[in-house]
C-alpha atoms as a PDB file:
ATOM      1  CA  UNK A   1      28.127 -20.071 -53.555  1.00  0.00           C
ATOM      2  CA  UNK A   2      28.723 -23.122 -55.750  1.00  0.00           C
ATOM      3  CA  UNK A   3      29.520 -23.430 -59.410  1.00  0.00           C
ATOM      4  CA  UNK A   4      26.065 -23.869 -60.348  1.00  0.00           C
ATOM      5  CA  UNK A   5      24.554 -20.740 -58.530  1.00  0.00           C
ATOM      6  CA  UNK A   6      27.530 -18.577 -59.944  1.00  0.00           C
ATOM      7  CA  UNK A   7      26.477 -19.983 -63.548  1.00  0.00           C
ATOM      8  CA  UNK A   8      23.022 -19.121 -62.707  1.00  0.00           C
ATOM      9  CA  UNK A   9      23.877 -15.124 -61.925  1.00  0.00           C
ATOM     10  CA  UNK A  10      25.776 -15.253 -64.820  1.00  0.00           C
ATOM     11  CA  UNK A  11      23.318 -16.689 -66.957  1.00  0.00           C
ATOM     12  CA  UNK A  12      20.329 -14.234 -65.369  1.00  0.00           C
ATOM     13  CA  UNK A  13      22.848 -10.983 -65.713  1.00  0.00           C
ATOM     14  CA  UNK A  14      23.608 -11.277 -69.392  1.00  0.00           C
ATOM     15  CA  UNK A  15      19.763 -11.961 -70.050  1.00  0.00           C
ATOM     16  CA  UNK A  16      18.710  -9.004 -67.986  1.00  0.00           C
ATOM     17  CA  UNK A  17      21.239  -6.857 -69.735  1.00  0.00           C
ATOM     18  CA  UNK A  18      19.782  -8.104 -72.989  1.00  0.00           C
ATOM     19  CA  UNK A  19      16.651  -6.828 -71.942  1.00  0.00           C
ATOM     20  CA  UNK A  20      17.380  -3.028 -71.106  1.00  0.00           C
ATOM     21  CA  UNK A  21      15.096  -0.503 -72.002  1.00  0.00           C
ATOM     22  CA  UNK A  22      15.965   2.806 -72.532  1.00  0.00           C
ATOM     23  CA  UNK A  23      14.087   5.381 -70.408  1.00  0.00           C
ATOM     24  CA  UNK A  24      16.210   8.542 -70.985  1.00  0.00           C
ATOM     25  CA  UNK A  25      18.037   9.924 -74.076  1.00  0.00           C
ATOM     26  CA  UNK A  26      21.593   8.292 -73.219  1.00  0.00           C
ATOM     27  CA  UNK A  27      19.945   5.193 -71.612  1.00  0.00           C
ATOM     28  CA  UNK A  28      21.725   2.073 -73.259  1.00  0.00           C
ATOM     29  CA  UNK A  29      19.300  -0.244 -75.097  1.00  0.00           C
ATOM     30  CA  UNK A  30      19.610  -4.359 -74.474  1.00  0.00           C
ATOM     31  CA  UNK A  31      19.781  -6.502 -77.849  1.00  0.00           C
ATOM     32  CA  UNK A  32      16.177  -7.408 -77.502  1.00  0.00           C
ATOM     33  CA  UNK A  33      15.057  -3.689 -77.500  1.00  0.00           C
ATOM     34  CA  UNK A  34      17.643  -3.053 -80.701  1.00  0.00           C
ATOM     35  CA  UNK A  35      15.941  -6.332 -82.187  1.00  0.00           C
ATOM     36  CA  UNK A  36      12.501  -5.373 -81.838  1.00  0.00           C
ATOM     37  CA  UNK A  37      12.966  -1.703 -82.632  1.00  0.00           C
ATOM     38  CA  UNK A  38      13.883  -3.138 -86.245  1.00  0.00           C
ATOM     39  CA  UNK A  39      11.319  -5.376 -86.033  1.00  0.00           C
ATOM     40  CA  UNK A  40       8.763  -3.502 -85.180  1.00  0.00           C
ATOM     41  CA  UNK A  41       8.280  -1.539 -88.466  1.00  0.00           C
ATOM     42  CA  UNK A  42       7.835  -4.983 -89.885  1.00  0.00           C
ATOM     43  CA  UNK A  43       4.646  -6.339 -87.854  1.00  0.00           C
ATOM     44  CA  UNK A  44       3.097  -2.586 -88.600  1.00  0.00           C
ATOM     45  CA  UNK A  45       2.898  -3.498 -92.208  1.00  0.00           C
ATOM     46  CA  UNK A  46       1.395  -6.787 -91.125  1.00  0.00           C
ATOM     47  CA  UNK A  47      -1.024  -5.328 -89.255  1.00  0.00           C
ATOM     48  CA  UNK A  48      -1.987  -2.809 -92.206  1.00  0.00           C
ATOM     49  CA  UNK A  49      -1.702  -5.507 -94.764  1.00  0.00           C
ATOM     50  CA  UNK A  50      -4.244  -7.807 -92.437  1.00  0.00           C
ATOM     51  CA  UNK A  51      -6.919  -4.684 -92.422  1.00  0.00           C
ATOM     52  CA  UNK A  52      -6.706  -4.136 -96.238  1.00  0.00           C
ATOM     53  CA  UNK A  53      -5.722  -7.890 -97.479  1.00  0.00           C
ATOM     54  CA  UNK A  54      -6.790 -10.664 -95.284  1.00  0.00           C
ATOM     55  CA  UNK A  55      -6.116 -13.338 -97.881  1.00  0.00           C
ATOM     56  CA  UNK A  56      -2.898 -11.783 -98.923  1.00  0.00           C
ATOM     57  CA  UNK A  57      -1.451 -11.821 -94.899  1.00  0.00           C
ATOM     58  CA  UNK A  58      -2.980 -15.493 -94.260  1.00  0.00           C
ATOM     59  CA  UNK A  59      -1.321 -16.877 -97.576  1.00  0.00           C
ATOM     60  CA  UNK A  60       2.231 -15.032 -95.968  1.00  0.00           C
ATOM     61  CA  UNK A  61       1.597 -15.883 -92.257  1.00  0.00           C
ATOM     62  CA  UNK A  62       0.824 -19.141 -93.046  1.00  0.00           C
ATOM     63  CA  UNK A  63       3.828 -19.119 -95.698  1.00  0.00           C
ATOM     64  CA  UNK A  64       6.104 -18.259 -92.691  1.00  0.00           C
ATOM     65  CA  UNK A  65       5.249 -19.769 -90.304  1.00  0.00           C
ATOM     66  CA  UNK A  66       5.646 -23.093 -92.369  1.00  0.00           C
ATOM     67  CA  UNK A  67       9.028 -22.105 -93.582  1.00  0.00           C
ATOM     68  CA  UNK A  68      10.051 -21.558 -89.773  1.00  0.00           C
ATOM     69  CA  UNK A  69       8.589 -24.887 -88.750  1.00  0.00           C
ATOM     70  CA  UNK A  70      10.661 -26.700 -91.479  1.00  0.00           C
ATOM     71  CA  UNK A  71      13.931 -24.914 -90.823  1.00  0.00           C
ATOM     72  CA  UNK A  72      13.667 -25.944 -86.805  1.00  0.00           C
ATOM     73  CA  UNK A  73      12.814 -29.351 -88.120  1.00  0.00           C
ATOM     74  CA  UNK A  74      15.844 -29.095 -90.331  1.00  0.00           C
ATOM     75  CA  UNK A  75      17.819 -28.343 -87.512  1.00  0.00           C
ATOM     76  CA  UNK A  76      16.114 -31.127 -84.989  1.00  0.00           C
ATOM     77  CA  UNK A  77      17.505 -33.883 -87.828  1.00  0.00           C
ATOM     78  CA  UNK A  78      20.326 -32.199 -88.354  1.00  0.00           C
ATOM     79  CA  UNK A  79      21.760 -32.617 -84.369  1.00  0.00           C
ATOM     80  CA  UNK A  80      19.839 -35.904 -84.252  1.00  0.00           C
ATOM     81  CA  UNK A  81      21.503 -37.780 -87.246  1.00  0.00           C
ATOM     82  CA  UNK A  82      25.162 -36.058 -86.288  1.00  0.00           C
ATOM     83  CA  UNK A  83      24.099 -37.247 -82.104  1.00  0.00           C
ATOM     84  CA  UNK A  84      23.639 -41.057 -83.869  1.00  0.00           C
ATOM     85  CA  UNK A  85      26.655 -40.872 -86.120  1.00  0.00           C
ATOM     86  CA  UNK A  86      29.136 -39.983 -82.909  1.00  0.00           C
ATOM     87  CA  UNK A  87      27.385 -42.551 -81.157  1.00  0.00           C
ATOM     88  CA  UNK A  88      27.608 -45.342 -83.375  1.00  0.00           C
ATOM     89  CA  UNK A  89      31.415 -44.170 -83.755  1.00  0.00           C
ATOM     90  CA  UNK A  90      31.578 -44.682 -80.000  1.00  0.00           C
ATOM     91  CA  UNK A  91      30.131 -48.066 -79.458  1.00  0.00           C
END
């Protein structure tokens, strides 16, 4: 097999052992089961706050999701502008 099939096993492994479930008491869990099992007391309030407060859970969904969008669009300028700076230090 050639270097790029044997960094696509590797790649496909690790993301498949990230994504164990647990089925039996000493089962290991896979870092998105840990992640979500602390997450997922989180969306229950959301979900109880959106049946008793629907303009409460719109003002923070749309709060968030905002704040997410900016901080990905911090990081898009962020790689761009330090992309143009090594390439104008190239040319």
């Amino acid at each position: 097999m050639n270097i790029l099939g044997r960094g696509f096993n590797f790649l496909y492994k690790k993301i498949l052992s990230m994504m164990l479930v647990p089925n039996l008491a000493g089962d290991k869990a896979g870092l998105f089961s840990r992640i979500f099992q602390s997450v997922s007391p989180v969306l229950a309030q959301g979900k109880a706050l959106k049946k008793t407060n629907r303009s409460m859970y719109l003002i923070i969904k749309w709060s968030l999701n905002t704040l997410i969008i900016l901080a990905l669009l911090a990081v898009v300028v962020t790689i761009s502008t330090g992309l143009l700076t090594l390439l104008r230090g190239l040319l």
